[in-house]
N, C-alpha and C. Protein backbone atom coordinates (compact mmCIF):
# COMPACT_ATOMS: atom_id res chain seq x y z
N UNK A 1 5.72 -3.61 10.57
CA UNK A 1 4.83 -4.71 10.27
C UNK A 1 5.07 -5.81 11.30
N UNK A 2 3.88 -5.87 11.86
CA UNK A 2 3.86 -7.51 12.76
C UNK A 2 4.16 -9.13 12.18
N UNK A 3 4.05 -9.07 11.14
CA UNK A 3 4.27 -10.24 10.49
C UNK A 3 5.31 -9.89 9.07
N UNK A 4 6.41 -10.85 9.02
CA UNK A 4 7.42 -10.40 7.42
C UNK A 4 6.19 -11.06 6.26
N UNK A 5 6.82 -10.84 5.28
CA UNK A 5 6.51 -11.14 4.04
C UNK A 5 7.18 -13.26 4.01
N UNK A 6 7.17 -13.39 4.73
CA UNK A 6 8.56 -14.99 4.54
C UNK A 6 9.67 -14.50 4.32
N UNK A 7 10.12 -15.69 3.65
CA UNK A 7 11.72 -15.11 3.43
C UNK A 7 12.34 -13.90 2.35
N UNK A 8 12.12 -13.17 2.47
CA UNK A 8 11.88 -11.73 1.84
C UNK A 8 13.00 -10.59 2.61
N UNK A 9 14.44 -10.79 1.20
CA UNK A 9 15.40 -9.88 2.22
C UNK A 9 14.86 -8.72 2.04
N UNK A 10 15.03 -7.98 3.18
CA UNK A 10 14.09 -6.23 3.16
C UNK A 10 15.60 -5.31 3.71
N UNK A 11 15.67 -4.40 2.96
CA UNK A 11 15.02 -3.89 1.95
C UNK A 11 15.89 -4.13 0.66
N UNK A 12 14.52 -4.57 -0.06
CA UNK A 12 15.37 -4.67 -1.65
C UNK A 12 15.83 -3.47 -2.24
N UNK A 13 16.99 -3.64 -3.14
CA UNK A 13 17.30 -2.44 -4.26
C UNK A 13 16.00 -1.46 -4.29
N UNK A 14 16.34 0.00 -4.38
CA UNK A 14 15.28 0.61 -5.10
C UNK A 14 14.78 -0.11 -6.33
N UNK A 15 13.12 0.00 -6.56
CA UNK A 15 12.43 -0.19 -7.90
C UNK A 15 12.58 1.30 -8.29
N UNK A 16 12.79 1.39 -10.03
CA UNK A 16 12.82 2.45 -10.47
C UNK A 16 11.61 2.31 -11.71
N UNK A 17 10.92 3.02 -11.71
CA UNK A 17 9.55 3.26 -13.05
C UNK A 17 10.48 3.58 -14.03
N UNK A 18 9.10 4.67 -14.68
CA UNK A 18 9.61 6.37 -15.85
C UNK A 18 9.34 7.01 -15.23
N UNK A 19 8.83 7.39 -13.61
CA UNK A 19 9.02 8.76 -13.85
C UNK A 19 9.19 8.34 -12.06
N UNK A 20 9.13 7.42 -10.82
CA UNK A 20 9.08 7.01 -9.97
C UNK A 20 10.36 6.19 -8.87
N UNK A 21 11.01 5.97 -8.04
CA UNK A 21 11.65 5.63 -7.26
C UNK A 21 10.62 4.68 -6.13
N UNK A 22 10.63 3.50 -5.83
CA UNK A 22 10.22 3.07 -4.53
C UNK A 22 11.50 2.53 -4.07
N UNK A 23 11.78 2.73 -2.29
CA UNK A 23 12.70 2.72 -1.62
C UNK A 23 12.39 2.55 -0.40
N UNK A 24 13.24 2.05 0.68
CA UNK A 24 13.23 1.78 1.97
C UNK A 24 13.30 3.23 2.55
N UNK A 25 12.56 3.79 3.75
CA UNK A 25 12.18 4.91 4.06
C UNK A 25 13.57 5.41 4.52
N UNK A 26 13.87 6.91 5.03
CA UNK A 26 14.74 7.46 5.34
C UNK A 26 14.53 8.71 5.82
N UNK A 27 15.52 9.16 6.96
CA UNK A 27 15.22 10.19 8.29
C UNK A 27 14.39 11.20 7.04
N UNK A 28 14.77 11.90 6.00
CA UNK A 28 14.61 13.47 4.94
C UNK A 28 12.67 13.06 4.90
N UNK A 29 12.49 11.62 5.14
CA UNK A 29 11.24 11.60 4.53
C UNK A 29 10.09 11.86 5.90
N UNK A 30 10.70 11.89 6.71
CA UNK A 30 9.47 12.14 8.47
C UNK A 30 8.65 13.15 8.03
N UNK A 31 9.19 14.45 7.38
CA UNK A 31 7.77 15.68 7.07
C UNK A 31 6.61 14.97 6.35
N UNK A 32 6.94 14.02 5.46
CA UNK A 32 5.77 13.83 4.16
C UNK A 32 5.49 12.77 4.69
N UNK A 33 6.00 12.06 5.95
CA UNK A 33 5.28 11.06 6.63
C UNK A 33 4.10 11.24 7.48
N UNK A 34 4.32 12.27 7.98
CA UNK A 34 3.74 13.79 9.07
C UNK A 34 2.60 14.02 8.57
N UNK A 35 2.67 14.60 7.48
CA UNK A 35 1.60 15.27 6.24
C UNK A 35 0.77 14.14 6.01
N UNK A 36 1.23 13.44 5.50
CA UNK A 36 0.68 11.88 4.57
C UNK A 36 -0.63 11.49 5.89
N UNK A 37 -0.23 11.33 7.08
CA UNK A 37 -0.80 10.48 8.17
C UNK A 37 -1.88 11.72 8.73
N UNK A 38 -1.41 13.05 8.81
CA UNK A 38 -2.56 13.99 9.33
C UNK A 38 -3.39 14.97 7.72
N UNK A 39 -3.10 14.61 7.33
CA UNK A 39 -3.80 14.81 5.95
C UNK A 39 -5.72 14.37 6.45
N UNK A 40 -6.42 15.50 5.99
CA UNK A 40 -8.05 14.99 6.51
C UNK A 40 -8.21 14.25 4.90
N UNK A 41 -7.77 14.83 3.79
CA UNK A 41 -8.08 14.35 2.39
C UNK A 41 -7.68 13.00 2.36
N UNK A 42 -6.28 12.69 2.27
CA UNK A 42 -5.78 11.17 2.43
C UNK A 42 -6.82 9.79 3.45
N UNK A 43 -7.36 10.53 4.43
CA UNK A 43 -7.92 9.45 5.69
C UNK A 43 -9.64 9.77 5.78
N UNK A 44 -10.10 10.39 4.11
CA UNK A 44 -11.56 10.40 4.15
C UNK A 44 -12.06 9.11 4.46
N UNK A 45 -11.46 8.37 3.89
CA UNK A 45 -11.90 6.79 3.87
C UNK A 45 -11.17 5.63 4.55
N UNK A 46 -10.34 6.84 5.53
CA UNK A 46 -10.01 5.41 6.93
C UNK A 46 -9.95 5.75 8.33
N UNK A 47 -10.88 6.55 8.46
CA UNK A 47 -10.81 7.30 10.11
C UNK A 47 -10.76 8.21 10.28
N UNK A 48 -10.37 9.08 9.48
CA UNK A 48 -9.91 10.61 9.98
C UNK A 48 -8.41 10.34 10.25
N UNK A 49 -7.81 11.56 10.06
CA UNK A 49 -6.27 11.86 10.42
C UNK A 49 -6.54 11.97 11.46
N UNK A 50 -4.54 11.71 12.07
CA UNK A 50 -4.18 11.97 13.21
C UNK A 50 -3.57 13.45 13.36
N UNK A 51 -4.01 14.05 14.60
CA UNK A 51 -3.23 15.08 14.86
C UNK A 51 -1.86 15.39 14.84
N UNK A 52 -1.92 16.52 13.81
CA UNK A 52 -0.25 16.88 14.05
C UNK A 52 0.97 16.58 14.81
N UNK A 53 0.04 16.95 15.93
CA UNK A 53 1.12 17.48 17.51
C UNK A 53 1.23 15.85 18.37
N UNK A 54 0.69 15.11 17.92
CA UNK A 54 0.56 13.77 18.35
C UNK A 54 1.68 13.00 17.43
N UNK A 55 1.71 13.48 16.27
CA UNK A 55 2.35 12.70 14.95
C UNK A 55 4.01 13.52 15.43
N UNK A 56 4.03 14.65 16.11
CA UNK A 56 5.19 15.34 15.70
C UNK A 56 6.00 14.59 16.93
N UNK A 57 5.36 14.46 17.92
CA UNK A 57 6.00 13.44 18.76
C UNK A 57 6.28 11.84 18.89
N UNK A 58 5.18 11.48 18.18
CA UNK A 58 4.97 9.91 17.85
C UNK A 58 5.77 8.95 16.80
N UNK A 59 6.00 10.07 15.89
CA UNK A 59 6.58 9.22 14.22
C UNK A 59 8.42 9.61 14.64
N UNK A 60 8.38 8.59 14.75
CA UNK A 60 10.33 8.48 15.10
C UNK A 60 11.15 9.04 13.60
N UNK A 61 12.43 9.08 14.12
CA UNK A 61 13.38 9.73 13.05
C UNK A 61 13.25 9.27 11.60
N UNK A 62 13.37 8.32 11.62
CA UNK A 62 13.26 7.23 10.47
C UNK A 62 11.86 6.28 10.40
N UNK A 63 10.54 7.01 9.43
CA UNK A 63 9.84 6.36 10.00
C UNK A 63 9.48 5.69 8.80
N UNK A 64 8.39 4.57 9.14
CA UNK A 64 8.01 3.51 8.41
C UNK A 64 9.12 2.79 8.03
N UNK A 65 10.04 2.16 8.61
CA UNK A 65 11.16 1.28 8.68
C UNK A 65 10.74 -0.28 9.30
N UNK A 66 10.25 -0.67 8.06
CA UNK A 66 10.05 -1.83 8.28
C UNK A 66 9.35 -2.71 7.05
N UNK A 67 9.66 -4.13 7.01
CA UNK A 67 9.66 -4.97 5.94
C UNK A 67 8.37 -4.75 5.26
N UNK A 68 8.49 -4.80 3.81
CA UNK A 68 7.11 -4.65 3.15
C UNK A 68 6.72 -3.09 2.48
N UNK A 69 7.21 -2.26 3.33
CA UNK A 69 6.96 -0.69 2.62
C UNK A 69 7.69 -0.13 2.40
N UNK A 70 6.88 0.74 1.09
CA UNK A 70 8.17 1.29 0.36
C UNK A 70 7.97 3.10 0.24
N UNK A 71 8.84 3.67 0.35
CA UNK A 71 8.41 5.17 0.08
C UNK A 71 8.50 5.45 -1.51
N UNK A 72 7.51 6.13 -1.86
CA UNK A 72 7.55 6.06 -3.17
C UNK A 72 7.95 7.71 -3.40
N UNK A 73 9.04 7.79 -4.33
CA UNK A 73 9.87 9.15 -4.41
C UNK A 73 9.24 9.77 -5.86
N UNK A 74 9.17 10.95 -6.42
CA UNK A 74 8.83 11.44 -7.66
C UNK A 74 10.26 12.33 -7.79
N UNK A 75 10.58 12.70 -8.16
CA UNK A 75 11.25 13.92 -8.54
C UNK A 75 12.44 14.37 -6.61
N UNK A 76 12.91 13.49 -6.26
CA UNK A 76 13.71 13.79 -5.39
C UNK A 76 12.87 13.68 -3.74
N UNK A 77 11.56 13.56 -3.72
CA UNK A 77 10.40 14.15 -2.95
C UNK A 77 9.79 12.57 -2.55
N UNK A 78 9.41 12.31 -1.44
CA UNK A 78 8.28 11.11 -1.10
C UNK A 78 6.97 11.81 -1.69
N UNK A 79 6.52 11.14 -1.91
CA UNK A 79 4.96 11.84 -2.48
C UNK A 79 3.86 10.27 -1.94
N UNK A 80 4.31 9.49 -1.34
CA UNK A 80 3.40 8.45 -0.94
C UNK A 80 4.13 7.03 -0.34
N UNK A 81 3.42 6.47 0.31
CA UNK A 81 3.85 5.23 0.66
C UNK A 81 3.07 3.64 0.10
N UNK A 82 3.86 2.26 -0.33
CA UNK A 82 3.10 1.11 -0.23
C UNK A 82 3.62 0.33 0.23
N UNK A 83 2.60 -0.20 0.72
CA UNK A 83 2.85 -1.19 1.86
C UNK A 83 2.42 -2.91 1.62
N UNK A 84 3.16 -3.81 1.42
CA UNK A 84 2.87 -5.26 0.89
C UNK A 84 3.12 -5.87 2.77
N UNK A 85 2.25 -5.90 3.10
CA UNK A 85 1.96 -6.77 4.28
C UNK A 85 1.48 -8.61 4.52
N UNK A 86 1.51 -9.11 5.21
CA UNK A 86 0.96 -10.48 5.78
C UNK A 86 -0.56 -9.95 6.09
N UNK A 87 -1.19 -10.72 4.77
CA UNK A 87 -2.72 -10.49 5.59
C UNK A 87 -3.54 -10.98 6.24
N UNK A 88 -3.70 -10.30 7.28
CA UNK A 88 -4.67 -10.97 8.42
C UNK A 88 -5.65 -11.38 8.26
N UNK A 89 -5.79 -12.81 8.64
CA UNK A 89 -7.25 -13.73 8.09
C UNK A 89 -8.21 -13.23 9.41
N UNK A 90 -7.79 -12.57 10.48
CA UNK A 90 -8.81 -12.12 11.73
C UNK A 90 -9.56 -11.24 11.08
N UNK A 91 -9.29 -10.16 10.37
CA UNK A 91 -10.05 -8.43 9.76
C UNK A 91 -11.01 -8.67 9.50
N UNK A 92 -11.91 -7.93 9.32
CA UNK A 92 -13.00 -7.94 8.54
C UNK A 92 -13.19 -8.20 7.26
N UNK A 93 -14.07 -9.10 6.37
CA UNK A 93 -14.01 -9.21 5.80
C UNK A 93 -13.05 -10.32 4.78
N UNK A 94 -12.09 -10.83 5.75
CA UNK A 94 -11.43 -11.81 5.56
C UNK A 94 -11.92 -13.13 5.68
N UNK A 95 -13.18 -13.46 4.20
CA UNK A 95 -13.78 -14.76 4.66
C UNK A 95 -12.90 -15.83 4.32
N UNK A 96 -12.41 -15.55 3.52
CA UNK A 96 -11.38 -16.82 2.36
C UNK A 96 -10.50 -16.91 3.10
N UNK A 97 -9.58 -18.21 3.83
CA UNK A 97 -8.63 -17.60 4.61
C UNK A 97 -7.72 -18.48 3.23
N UNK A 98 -8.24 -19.22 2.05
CA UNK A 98 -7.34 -19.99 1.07
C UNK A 98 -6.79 -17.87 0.06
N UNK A 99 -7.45 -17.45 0.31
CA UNK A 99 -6.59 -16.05 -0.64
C UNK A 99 -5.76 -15.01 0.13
N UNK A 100 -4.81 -14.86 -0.85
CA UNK A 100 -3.89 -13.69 -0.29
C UNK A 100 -2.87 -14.12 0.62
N UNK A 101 -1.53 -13.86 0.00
CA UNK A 101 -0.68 -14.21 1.09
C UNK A 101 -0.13 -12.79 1.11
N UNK A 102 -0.59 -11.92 0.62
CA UNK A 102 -0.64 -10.33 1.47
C UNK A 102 -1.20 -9.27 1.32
N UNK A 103 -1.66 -8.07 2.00
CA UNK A 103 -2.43 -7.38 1.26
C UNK A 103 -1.82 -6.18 1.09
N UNK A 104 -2.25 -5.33 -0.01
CA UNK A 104 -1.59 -4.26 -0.42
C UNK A 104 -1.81 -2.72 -0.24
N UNK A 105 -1.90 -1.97 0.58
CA UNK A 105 -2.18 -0.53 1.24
C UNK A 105 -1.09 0.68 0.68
N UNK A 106 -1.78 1.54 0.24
CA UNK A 106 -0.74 2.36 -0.74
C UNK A 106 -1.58 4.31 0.20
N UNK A 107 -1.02 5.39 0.06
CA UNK A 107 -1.76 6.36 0.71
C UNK A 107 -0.46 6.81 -0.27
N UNK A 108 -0.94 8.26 -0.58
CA UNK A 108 -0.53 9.42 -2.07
C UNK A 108 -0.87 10.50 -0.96
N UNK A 109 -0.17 11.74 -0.97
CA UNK A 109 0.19 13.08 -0.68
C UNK A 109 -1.14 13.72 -1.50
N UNK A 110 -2.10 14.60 -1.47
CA UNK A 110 -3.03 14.60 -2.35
C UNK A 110 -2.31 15.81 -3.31
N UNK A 111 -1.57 16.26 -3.75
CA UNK A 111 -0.95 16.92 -4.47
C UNK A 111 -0.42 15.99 -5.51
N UNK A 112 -0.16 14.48 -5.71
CA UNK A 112 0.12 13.47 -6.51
C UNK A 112 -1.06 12.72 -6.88
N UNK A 113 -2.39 13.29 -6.39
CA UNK A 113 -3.54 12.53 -6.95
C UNK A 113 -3.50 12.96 -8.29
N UNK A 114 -3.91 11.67 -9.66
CA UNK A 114 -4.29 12.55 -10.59
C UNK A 114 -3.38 12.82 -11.40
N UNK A 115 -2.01 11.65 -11.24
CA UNK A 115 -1.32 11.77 -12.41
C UNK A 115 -0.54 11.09 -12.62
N UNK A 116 -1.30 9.17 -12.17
CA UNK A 116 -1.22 7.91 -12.59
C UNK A 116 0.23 7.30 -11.69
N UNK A 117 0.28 8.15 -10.89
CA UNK A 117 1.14 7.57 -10.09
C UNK A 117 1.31 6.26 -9.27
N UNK A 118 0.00 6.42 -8.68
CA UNK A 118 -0.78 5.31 -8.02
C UNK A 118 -0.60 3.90 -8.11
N UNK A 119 -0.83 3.73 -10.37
CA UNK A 119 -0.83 2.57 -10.64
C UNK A 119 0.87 2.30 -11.08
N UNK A 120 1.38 3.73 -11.62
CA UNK A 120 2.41 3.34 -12.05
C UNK A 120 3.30 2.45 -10.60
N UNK A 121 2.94 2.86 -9.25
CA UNK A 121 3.56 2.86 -8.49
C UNK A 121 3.60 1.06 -7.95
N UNK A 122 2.15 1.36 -7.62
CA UNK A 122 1.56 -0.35 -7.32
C UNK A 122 1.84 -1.65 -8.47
N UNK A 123 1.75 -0.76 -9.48
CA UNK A 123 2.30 -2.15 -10.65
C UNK A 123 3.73 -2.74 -10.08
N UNK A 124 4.68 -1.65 -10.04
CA UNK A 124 5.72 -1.88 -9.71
C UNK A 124 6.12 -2.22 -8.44
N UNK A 125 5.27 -2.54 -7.65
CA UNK A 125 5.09 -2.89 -6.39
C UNK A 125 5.11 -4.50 -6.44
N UNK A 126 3.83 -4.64 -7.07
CA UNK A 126 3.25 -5.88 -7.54
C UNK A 126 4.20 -6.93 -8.10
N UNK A 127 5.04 -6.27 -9.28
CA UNK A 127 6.05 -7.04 -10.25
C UNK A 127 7.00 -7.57 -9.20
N UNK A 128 7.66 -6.71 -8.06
CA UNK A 128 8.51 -7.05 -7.26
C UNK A 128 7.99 -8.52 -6.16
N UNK A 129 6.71 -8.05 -5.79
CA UNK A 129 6.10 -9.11 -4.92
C UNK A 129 6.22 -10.79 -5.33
N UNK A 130 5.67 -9.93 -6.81
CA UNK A 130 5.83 -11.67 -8.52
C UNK A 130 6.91 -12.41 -7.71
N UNK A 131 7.49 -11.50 -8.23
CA UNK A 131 9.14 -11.71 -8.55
C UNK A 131 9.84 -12.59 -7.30
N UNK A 132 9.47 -11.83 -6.05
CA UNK A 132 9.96 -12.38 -4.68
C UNK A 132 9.31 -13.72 -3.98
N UNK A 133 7.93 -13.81 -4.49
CA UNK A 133 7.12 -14.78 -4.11
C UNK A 133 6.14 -15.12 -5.29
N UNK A 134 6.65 -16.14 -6.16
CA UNK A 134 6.10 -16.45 -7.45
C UNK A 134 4.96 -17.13 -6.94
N UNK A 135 3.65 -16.90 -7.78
CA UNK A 135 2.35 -17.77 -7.62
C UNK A 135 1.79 -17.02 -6.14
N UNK A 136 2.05 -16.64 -5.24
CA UNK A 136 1.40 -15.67 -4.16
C UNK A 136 0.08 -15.02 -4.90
N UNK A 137 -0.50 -14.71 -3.84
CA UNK A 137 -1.81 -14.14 -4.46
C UNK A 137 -1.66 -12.97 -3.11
N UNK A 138 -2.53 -11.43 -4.01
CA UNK A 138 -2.23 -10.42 -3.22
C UNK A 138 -4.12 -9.99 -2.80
N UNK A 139 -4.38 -9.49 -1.43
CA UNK A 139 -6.01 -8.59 -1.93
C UNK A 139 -5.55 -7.28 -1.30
N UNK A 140 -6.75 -6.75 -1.49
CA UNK A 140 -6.81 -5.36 -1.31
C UNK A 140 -8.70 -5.12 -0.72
N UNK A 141 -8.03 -4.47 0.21
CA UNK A 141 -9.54 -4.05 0.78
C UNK A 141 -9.69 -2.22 0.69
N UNK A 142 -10.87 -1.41 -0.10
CA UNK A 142 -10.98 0.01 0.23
C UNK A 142 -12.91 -0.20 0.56
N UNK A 143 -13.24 1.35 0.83
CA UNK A 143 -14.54 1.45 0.89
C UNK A 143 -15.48 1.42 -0.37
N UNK A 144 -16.46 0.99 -1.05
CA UNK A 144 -16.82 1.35 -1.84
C UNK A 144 -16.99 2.65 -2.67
N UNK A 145 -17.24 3.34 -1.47
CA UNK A 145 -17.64 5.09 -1.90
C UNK A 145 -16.36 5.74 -2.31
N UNK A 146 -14.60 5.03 -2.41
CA UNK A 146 -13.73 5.87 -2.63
C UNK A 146 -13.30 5.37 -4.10
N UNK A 147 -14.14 6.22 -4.55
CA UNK A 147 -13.66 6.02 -6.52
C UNK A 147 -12.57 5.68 -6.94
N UNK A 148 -11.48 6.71 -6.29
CA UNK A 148 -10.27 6.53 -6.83
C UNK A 148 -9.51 5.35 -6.57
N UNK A 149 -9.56 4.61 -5.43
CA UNK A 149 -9.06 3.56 -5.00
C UNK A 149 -9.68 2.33 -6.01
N UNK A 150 -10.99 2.28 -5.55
CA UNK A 150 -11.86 1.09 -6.79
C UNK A 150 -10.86 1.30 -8.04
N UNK A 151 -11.10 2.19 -8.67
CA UNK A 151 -10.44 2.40 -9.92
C UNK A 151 -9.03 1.71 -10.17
N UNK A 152 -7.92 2.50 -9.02
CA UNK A 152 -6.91 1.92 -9.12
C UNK A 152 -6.86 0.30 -8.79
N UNK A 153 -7.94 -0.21 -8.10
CA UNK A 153 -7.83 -1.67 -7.83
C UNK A 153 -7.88 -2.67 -8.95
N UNK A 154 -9.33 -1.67 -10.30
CA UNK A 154 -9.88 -2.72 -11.42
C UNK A 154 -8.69 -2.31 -12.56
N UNK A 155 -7.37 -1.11 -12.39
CA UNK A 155 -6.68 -0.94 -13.31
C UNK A 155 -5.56 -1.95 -13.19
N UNK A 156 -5.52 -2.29 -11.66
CA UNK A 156 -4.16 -3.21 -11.45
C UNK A 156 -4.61 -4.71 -11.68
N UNK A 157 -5.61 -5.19 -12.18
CA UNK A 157 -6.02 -6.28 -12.25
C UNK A 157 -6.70 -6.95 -10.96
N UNK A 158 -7.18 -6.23 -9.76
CA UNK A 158 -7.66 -6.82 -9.04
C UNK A 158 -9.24 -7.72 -9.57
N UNK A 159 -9.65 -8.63 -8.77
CA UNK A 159 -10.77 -9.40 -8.97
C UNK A 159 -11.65 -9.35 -7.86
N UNK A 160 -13.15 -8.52 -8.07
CA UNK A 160 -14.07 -8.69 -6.57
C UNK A 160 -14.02 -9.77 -6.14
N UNK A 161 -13.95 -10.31 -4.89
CA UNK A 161 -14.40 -11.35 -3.97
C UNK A 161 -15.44 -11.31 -3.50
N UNK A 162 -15.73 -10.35 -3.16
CA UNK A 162 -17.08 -9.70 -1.76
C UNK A 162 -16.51 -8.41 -1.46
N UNK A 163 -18.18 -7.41 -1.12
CA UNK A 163 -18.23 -6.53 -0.69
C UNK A 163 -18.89 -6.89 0.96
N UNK A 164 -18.90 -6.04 1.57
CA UNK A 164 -19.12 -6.00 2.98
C UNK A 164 -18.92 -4.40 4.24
N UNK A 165 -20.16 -4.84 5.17
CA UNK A 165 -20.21 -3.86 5.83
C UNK A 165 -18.82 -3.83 6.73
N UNK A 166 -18.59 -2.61 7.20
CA UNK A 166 -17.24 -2.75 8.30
C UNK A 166 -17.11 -1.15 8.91
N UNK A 167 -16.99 -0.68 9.76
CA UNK A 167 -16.15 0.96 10.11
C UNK A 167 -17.53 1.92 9.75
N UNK A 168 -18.79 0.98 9.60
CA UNK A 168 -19.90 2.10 8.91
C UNK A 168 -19.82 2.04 7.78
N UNK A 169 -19.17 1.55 6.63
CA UNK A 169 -19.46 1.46 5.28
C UNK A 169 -19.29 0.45 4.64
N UNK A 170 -19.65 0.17 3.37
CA UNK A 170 -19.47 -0.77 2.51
C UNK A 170 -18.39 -1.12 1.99
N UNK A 171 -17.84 -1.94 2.32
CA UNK A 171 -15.90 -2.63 1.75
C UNK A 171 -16.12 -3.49 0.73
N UNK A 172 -15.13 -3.24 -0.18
CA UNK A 172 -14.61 -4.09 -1.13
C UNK A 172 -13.37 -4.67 -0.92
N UNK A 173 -13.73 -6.36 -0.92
CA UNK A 173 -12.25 -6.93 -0.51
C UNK A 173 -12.19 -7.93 -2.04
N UNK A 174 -10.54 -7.22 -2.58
CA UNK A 174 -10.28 -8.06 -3.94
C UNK A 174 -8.83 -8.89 -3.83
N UNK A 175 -8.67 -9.45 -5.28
CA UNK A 175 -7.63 -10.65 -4.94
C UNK A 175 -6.98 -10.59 -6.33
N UNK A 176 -5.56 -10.10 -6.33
CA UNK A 176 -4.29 -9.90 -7.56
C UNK A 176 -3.61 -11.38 -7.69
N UNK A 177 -3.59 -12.09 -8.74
CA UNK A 177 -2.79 -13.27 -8.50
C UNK A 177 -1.58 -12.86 -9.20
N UNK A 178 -0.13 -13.16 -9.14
CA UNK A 178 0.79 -13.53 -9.34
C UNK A 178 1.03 -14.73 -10.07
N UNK A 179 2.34 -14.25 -11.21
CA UNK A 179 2.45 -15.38 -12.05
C UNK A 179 2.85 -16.26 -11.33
N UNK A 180 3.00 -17.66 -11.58
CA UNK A 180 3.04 -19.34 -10.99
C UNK A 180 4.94 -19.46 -10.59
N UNK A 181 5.72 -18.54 -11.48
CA UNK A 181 6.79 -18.11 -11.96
C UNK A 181 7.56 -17.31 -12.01
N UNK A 182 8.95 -16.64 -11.37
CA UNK A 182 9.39 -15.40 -11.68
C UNK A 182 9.33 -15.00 -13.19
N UNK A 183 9.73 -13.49 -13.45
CA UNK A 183 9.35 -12.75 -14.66
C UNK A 183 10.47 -12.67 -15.34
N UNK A 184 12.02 -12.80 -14.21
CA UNK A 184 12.79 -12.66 -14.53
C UNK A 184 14.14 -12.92 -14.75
């Protein structure tokens, strides 16, 4: 990440769910980093994957090592990554520059679609963000046409702002507020 979170020591303790691990990445996890990034299913709705043979040389030992993302583990296994970033008031779609002091990007293994991981994952994403930066406000931008994402956005409490053209399609950019307060 080009920009930290503020003062945000990284990486925090693992978060642990019921059935989930999020954690600071590590060398065992480069295959499902590999997969995750050249996956055509995962990148219907952000470009297309990258090639293998590009990724097998490109993605270093230890990858996604850096402030803000977390590998999210099931059962011993990465099965996805989220990512709490500094959001860029340049992007598209970034009219408000008063919302969001970050935005939230999450990508699932498609073998973990489909069995609430998603939210269990991002809630617990979210609680930590609370927690680290009380009163922060989070958005989230996907395409309209990707159901599953919308879904997971209106389950985590996101709020529409505006939709908008961008990449050839219609974007939805929303906004999670954070309590005023830690939780804990």
């Amino acid at each position: 990440m080009t920009r930290a979170l503020g003062p945000v020591a990284w990486p925090p303790a693992p978060i642990r769910t019921e059935r989930l691990v999020l954690r600071a990445s590590e060398a065992r996890d480069r295959a499902a980093f590999i997969e995750l990034l050249a996956s055509p299913e995962v990148h219907t709705y952000l470009g297309g994957p990258r090639p293998r043979d590009e990724l097998d040389r490109a993605v270093p030992e230890v990858p996604g090592r850096r402030p803000g993302l977390f590998v999210i583990e099931f059962d011993g296994a990465m099965i996805g990554t989220i990512e709490l970033k500094r959001h860029d008031a340049e992007s598209p779609g970034h009219i408000r520059p008063d919302l969001g002091e970050a935005e939230l990007g999450y990508l699932f293994l498609p073998e973990a679609w489909g069995h609430g991981y998603g939210a269990e994952a991002c809630a617990a994403a979210l609680d930590w963000f609370a927690d680290a930066l009380p009163g922060k406000s989070v958005v989230l931008r996907t395409q309209t046409a990707n159901e599953r994402s919308m879904s997971l956005a209106a389950k985590l409490g996101f709020t529409e702002v505006e939709r908008y053209e961008a990449y050839g399609a219609e974007q939805w950019f929303g906004v999670w507020s954070s309590p005023a307060t830690p939780s804990g």
